[in-house]
C-alpha atoms as a PDB file:
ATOM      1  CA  UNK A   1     100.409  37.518 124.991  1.00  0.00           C
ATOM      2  CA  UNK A   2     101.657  40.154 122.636  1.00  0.00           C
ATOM      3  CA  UNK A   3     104.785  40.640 121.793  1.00  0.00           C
ATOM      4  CA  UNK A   4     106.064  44.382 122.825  1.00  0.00           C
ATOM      5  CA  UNK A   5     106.570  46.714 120.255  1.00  0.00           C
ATOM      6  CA  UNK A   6     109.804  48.447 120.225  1.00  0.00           C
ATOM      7  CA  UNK A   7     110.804  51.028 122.833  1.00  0.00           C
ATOM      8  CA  UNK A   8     108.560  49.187 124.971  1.00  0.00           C
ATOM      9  CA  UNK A   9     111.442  48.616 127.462  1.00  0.00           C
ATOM     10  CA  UNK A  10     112.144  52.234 127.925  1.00  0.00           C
ATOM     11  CA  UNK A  11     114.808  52.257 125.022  1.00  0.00           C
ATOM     12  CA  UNK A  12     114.253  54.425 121.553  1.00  0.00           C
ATOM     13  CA  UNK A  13     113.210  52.438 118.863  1.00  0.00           C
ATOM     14  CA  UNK A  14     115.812  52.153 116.390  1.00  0.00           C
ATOM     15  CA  UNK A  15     116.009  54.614 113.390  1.00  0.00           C
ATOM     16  CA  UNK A  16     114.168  53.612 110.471  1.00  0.00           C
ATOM     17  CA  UNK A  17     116.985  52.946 107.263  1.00  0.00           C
ATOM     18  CA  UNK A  18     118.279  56.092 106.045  1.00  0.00           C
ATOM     19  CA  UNK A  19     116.654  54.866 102.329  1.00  0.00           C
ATOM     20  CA  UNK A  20     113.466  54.529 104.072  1.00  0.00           C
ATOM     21  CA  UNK A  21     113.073  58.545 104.953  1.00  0.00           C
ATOM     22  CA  UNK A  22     114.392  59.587 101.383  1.00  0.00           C
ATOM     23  CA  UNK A  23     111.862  57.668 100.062  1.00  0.00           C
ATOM     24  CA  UNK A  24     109.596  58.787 102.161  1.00  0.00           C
ATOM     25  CA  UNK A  25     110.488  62.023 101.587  1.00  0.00           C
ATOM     26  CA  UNK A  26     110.447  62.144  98.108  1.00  0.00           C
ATOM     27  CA  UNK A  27     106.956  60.877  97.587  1.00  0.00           C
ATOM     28  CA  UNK A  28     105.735  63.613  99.981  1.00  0.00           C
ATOM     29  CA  UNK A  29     107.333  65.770  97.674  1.00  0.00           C
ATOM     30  CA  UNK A  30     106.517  64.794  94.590  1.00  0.00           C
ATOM     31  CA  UNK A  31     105.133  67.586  92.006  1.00  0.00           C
ATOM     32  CA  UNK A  32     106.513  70.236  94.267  1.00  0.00           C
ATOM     33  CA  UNK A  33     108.510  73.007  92.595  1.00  0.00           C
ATOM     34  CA  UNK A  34     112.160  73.239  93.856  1.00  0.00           C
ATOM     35  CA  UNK A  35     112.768  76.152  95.893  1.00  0.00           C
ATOM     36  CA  UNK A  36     115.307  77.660  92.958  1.00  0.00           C
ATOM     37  CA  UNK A  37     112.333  77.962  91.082  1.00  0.00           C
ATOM     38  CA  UNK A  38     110.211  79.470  93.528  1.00  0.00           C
ATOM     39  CA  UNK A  39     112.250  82.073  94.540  1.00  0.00           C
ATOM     40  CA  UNK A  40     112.827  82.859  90.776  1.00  0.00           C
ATOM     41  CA  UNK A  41     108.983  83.165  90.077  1.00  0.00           C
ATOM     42  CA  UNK A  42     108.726  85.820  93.084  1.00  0.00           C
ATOM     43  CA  UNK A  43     111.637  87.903  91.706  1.00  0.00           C
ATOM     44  CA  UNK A  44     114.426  87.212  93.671  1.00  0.00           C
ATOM     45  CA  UNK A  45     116.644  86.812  90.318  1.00  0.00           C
ATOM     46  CA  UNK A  46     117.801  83.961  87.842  1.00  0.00           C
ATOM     47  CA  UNK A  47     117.816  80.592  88.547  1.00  0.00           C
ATOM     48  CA  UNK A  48     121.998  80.599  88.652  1.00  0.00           C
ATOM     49  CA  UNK A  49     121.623  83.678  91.537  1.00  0.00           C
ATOM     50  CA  UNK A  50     118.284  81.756  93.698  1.00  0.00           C
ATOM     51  CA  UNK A  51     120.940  78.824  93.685  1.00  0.00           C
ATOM     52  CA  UNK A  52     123.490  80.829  95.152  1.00  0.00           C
ATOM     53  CA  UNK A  53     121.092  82.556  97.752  1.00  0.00           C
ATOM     54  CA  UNK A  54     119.986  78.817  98.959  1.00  0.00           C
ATOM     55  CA  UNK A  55     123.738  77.485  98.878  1.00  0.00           C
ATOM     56  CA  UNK A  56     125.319  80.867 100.652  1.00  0.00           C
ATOM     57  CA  UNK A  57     122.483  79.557 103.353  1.00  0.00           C
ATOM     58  CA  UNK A  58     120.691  82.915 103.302  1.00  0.00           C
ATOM     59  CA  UNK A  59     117.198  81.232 102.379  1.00  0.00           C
ATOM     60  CA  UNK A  60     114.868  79.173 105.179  1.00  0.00           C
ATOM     61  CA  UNK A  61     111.969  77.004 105.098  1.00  0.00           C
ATOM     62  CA  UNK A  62     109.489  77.142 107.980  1.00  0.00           C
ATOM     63  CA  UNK A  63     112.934  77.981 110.106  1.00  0.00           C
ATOM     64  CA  UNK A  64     115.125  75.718 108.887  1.00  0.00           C
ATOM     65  CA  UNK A  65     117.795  76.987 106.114  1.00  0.00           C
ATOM     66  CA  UNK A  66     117.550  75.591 103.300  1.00  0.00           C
ATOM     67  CA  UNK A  67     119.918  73.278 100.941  1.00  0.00           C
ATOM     68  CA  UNK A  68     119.617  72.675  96.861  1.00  0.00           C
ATOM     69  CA  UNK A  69     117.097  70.669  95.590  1.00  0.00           C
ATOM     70  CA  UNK A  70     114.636  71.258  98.331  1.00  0.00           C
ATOM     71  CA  UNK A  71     110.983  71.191  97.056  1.00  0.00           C
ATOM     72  CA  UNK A  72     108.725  73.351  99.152  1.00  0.00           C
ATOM     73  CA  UNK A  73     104.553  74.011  98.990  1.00  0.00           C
ATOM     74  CA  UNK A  74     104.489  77.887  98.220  1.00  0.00           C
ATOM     75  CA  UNK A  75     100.476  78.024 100.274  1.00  0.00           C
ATOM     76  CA  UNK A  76     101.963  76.475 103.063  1.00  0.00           C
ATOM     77  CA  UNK A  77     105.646  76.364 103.361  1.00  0.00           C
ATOM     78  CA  UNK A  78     106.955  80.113 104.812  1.00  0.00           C
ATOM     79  CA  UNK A  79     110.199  80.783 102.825  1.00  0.00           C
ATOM     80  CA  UNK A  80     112.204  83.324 104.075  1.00  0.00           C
ATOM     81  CA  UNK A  81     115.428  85.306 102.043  1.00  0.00           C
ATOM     82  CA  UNK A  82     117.319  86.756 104.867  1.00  0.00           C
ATOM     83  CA  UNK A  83     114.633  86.975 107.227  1.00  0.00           C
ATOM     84  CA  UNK A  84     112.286  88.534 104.570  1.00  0.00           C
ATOM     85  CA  UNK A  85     109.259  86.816 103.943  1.00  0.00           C
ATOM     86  CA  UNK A  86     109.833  85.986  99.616  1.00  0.00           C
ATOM     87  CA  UNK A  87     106.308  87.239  98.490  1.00  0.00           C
ATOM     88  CA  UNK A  88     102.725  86.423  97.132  1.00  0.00           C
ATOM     89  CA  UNK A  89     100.933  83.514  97.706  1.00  0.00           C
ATOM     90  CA  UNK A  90      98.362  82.511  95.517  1.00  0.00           C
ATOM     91  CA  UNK A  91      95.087  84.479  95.453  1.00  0.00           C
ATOM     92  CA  UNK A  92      96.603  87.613  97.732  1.00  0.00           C
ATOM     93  CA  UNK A  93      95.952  90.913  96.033  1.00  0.00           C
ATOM     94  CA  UNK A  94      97.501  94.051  97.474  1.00  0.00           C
ATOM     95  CA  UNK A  95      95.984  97.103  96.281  1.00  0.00           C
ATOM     96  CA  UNK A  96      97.633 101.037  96.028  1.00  0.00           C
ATOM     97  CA  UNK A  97      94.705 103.313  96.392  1.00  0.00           C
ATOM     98  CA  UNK A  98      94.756 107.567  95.810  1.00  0.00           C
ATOM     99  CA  UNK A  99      91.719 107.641  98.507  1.00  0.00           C
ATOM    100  CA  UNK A 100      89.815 111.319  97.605  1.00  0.00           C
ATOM    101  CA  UNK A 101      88.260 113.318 100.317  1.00  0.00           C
ATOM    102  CA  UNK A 102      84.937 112.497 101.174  1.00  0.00           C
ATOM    103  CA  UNK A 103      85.129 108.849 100.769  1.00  0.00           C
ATOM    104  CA  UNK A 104      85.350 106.430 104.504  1.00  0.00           C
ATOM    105  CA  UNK A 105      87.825 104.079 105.269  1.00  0.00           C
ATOM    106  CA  UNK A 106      85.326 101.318 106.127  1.00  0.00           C
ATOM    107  CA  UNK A 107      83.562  98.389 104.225  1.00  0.00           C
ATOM    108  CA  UNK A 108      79.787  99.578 104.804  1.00  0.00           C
ATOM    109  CA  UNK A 109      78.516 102.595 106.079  1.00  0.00           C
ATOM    110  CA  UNK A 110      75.241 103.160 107.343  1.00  0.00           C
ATOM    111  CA  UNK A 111      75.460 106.790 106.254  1.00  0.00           C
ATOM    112  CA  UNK A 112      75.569 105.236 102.719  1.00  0.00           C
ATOM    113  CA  UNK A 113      78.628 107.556 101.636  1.00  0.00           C
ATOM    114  CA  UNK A 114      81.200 105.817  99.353  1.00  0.00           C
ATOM    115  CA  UNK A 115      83.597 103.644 100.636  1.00  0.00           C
ATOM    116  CA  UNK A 116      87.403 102.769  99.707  1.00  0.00           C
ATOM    117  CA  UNK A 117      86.441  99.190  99.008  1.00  0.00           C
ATOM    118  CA  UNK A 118      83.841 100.099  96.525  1.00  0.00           C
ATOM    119  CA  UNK A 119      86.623 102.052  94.518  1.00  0.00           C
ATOM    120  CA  UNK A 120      88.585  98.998  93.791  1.00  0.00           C
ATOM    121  CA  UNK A 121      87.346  95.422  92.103  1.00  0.00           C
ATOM    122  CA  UNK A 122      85.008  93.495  94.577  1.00  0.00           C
ATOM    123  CA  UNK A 123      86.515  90.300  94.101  1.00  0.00           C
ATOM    124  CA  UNK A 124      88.802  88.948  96.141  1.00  0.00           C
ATOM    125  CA  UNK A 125      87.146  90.722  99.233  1.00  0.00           C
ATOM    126  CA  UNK A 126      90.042  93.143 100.563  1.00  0.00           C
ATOM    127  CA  UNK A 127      89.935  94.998 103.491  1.00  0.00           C
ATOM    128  CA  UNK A 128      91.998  98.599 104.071  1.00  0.00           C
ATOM    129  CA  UNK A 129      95.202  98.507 106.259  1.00  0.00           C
ATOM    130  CA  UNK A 130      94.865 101.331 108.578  1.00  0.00           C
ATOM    131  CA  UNK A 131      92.571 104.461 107.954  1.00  0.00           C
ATOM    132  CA  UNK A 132      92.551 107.421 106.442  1.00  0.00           C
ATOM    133  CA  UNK A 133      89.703 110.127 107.804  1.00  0.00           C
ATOM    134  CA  UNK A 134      86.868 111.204 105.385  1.00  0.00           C
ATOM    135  CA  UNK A 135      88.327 114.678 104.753  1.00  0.00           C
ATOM    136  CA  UNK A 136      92.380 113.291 104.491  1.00  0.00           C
ATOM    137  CA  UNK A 137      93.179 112.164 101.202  1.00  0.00           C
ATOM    138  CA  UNK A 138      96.134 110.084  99.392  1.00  0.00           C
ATOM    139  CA  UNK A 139      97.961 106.542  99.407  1.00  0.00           C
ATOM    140  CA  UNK A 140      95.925 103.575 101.433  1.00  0.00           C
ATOM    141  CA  UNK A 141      96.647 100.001 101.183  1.00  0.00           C
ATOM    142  CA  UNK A 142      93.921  97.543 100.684  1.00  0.00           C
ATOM    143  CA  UNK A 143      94.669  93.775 100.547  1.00  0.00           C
ATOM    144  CA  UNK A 144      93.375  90.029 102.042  1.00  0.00           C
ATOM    145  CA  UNK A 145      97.157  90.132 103.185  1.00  0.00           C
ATOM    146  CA  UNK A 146      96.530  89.256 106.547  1.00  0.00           C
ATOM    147  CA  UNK A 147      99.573  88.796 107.848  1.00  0.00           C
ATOM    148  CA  UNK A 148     101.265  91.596 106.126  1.00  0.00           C
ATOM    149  CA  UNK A 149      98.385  93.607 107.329  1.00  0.00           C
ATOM    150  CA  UNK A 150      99.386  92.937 111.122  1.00  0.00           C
ATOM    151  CA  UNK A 151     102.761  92.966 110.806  1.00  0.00           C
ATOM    152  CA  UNK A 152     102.147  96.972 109.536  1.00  0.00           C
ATOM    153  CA  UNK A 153     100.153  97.979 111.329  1.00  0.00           C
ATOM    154  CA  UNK A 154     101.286  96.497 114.613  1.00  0.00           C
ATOM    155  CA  UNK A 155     102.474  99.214 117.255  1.00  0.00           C
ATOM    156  CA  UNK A 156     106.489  97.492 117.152  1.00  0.00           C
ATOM    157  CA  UNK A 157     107.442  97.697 113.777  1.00  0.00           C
ATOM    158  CA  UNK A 158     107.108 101.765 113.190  1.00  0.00           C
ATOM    159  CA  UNK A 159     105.850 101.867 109.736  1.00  0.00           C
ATOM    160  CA  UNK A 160     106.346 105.407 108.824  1.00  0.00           C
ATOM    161  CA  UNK A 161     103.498 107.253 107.221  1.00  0.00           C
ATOM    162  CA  UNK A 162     104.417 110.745 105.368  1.00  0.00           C
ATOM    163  CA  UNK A 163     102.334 113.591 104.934  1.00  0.00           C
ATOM    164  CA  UNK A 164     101.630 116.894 103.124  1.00  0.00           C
ATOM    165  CA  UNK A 165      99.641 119.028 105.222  1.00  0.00           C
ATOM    166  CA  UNK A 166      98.560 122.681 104.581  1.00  0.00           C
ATOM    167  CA  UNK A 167      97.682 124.317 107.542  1.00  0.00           C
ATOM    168  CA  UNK A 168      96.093 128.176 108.673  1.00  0.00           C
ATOM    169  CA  UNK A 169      99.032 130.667 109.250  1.00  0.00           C
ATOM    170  CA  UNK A 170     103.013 130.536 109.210  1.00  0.00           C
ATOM    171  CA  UNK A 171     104.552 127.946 111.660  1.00  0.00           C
ATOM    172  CA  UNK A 172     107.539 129.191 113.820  1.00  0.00           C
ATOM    173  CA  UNK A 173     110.145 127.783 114.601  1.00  0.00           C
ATOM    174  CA  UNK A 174     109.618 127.274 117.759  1.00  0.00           C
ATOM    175  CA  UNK A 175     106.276 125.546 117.063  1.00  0.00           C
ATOM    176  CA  UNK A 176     107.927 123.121 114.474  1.00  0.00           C
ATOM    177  CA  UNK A 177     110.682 122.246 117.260  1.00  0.00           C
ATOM    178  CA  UNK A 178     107.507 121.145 119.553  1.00  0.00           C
ATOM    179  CA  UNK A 179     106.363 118.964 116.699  1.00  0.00           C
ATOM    180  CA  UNK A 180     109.703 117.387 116.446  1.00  0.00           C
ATOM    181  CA  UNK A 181     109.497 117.020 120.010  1.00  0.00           C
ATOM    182  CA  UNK A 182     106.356 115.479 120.749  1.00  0.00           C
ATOM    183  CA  UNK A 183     102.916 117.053 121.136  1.00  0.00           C
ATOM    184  CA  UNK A 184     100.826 116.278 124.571  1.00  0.00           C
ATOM    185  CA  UNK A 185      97.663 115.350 123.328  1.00  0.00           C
ATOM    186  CA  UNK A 186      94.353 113.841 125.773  1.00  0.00           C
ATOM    187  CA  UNK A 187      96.031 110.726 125.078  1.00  0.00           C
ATOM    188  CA  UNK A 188      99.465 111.303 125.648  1.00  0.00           C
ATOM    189  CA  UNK A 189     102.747 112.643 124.775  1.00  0.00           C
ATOM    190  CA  UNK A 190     103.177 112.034 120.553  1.00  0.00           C
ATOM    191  CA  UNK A 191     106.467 110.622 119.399  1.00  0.00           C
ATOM    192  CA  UNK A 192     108.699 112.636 117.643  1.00  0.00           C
ATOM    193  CA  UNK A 193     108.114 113.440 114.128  1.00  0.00           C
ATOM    194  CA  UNK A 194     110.257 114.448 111.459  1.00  0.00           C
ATOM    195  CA  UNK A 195     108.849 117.852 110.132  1.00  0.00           C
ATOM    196  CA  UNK A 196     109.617 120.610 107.504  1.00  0.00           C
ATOM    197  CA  UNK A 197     108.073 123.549 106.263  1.00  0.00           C
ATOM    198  CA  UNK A 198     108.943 123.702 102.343  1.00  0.00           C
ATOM    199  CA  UNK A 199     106.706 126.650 101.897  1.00  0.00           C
ATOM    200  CA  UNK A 200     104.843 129.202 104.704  1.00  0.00           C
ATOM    201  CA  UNK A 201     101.746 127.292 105.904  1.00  0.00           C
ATOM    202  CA  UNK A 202     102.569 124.019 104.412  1.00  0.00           C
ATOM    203  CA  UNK A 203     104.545 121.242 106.438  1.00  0.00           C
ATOM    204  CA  UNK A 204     105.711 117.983 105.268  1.00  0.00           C
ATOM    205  CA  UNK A 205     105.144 115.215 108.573  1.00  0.00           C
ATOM    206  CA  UNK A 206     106.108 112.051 108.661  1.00  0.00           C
ATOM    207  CA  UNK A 207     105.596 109.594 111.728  1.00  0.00           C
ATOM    208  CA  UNK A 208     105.570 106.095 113.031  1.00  0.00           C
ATOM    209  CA  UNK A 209     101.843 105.956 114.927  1.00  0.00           C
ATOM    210  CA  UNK A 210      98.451 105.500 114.175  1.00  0.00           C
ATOM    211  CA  UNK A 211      96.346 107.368 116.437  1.00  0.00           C
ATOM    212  CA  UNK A 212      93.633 108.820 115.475  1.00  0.00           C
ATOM    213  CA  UNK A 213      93.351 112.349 113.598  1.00  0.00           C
ATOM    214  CA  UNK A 214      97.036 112.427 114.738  1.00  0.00           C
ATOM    215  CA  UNK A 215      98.520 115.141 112.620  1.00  0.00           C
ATOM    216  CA  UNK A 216      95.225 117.226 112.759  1.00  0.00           C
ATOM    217  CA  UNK A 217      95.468 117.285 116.580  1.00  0.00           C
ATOM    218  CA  UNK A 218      99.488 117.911 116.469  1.00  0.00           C
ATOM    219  CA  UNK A 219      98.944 120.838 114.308  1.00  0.00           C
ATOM    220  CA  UNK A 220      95.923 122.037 115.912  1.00  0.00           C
ATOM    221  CA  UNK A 221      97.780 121.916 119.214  1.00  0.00           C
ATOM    222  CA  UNK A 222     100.247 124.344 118.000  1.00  0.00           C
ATOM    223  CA  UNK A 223      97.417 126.795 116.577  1.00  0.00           C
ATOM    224  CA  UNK A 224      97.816 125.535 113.366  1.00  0.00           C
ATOM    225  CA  UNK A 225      94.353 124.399 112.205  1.00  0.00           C
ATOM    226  CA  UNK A 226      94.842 121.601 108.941  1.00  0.00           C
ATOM    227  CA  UNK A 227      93.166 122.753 105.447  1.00  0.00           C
ATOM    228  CA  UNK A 228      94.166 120.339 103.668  1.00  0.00           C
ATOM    229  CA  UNK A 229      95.582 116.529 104.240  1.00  0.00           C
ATOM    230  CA  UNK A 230      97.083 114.282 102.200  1.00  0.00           C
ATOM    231  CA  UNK A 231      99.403 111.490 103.342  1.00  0.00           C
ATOM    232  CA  UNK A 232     101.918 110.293 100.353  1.00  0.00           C
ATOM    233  CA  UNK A 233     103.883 107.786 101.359  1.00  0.00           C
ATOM    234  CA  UNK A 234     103.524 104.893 103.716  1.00  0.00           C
ATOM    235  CA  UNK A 235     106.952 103.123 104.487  1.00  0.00           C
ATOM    236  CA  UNK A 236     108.897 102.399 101.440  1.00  0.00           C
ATOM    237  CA  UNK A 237     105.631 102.956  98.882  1.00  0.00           C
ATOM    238  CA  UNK A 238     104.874 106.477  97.474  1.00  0.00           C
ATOM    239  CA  UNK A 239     103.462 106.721  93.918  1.00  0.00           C
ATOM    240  CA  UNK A 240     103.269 110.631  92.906  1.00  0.00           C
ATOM    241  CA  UNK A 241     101.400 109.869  89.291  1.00  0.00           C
ATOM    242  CA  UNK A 242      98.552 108.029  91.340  1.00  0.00           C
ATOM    243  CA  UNK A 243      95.542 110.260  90.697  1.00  0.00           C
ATOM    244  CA  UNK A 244      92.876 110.708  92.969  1.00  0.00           C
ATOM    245  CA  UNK A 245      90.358 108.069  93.271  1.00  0.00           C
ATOM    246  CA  UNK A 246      92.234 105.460  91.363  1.00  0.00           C
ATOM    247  CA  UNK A 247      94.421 102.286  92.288  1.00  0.00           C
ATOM    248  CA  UNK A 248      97.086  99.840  90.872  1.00  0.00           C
ATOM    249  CA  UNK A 249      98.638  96.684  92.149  1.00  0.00           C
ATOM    250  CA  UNK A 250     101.755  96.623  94.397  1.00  0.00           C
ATOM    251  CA  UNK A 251     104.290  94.939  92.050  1.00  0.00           C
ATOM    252  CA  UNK A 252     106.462  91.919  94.171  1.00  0.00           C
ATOM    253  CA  UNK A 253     109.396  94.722  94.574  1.00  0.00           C
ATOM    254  CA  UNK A 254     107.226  96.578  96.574  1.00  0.00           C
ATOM    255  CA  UNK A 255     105.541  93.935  98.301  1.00  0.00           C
ATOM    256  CA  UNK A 256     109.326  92.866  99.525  1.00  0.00           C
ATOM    257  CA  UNK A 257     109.807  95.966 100.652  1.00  0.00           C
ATOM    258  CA  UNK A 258     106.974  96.594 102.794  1.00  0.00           C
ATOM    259  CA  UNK A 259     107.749  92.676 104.419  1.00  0.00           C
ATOM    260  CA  UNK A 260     110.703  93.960 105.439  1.00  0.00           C
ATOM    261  CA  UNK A 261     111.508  94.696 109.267  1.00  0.00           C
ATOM    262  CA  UNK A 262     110.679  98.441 109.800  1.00  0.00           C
ATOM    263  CA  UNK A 263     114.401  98.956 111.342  1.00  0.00           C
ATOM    264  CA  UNK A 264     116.148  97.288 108.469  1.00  0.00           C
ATOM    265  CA  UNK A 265     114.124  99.877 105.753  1.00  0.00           C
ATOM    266  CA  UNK A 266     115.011 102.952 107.751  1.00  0.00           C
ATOM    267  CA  UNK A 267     119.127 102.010 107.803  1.00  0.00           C
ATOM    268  CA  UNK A 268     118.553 101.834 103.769  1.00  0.00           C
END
């Protein structure tokens, strides 16, 4: 008859020796970068300032905050800085593009008209976050970001997008109030945007949804047919010197930034 193995009677086994799990530990560890030095790599400061992020307990590891000395797996671990994810992993690219008119927001088309992925380097294989109409022009982020592809373009977080729109006529101001307000379009009742008019016939939107030819329809609503499109900044990103047709890499800064909980940009 075997002998039972412990906790057999319905008690907890005892704790393994407190030596045992550092040990234990430590080889799991071993040839993992320490989380200092991590957090230094992805711009979060010197050494002497990731040490006092980590020790002022503003830094967590898959949840769990963080003390000195901790080693961590940058492609697996998630390390956050006060609830900010810290940055790149390996082998993520985020592009910037200028998209020009005329070119689709799409991978393939079977019209055979350019697409935004052919404009920047085929390899990694990115994919655009959000879209941009054939005729609208300006900033669109491509990337093999997945995650910080959901997180902006999921419905909660409000990422706003801003645009420069020149439109037929003068718009009253009556008609920019009702912009401001919400427009009811076949699909409901817009939110309110935040709207100018710097110059007769040319209005500067900015809003938080993604629908679909959304500031064409708004404007058209109001009599106000769009000419011209262009959106220039999405969230915290603009880039004015960004000529049409041409791209550049997010820099870690800006790839903080956009991680960022939509709320916690629009208090800065």
């Amino acid at each position: 008859m075997a002998l039972p193995e412990p906790g057999d009677d319905g008690r907890p086994a005892p704790d393994r020796p407190l030596w045992e799990q550092w040990e234990e530990q430590r080889a799991t560890t071993a040839g993992l970068p320490r989380l200092q030095k991590v957090l230094a790599e992805r711009g979060w400061g010197s050494r002497r300032v990731c040490d006092e992020l980590i020790a002022d307990g503003r830094v967590t590891v898959n949840g769990e905050v963080a003390v000195l000395g901790r080693r961590v797996d940058p492609d697996h671990d998630r390390v956050e800085v006060d609830g900010v994810a810290i940055g790149v992993r390996p082998g993520l690219v985020h592009y910037l593009l200028n998209k020009p008119v005329g070119v689709v927001t799409t991978a393939s088309d079977p019209q055979g008209r350019q697409t935004v992925v052919q404009l920047v380097p085929e390899e990694p294989r990115v994919f655009p976050v959000g879209r941009l109409d054939v005729e609208t022009e300006g900033l669109l982020l491509l990337t093999n970001d997945g995650d910080l592809a959901n997180r902006l373009t999921h419905p909660s977080q409000g990422v706003e997008k801003e645009y420069v729109a020149e439109v037929d006529g003068t718009v009253s101001a009556g008609e920019l109030r009702r912009l401001r307000e919400g427009i009811l379009l076949d699909d409901g009742m817009t939110a309110p945007a935040k709207v100018s008019q710097p110059t007769p016939g040319v209005l500067r939107l900015t809003i938080h949804e993604g629908r679909n030819r959304q500031i064409r329809r708004m404007c058209a609503a109001i009599g106000h047919p769009v000419r011209r499109l262009v959106r220039v900044r999405i969230g915290p990103i603009r880039d004015p010197q960004l000529a049409p047709g041409t791209w550049r890499e997010l820099d870690l800064d800006e790839i903080r930034r956009l991680n960022q909980p939509a709320q916690r940009r629009r208090q800065r």
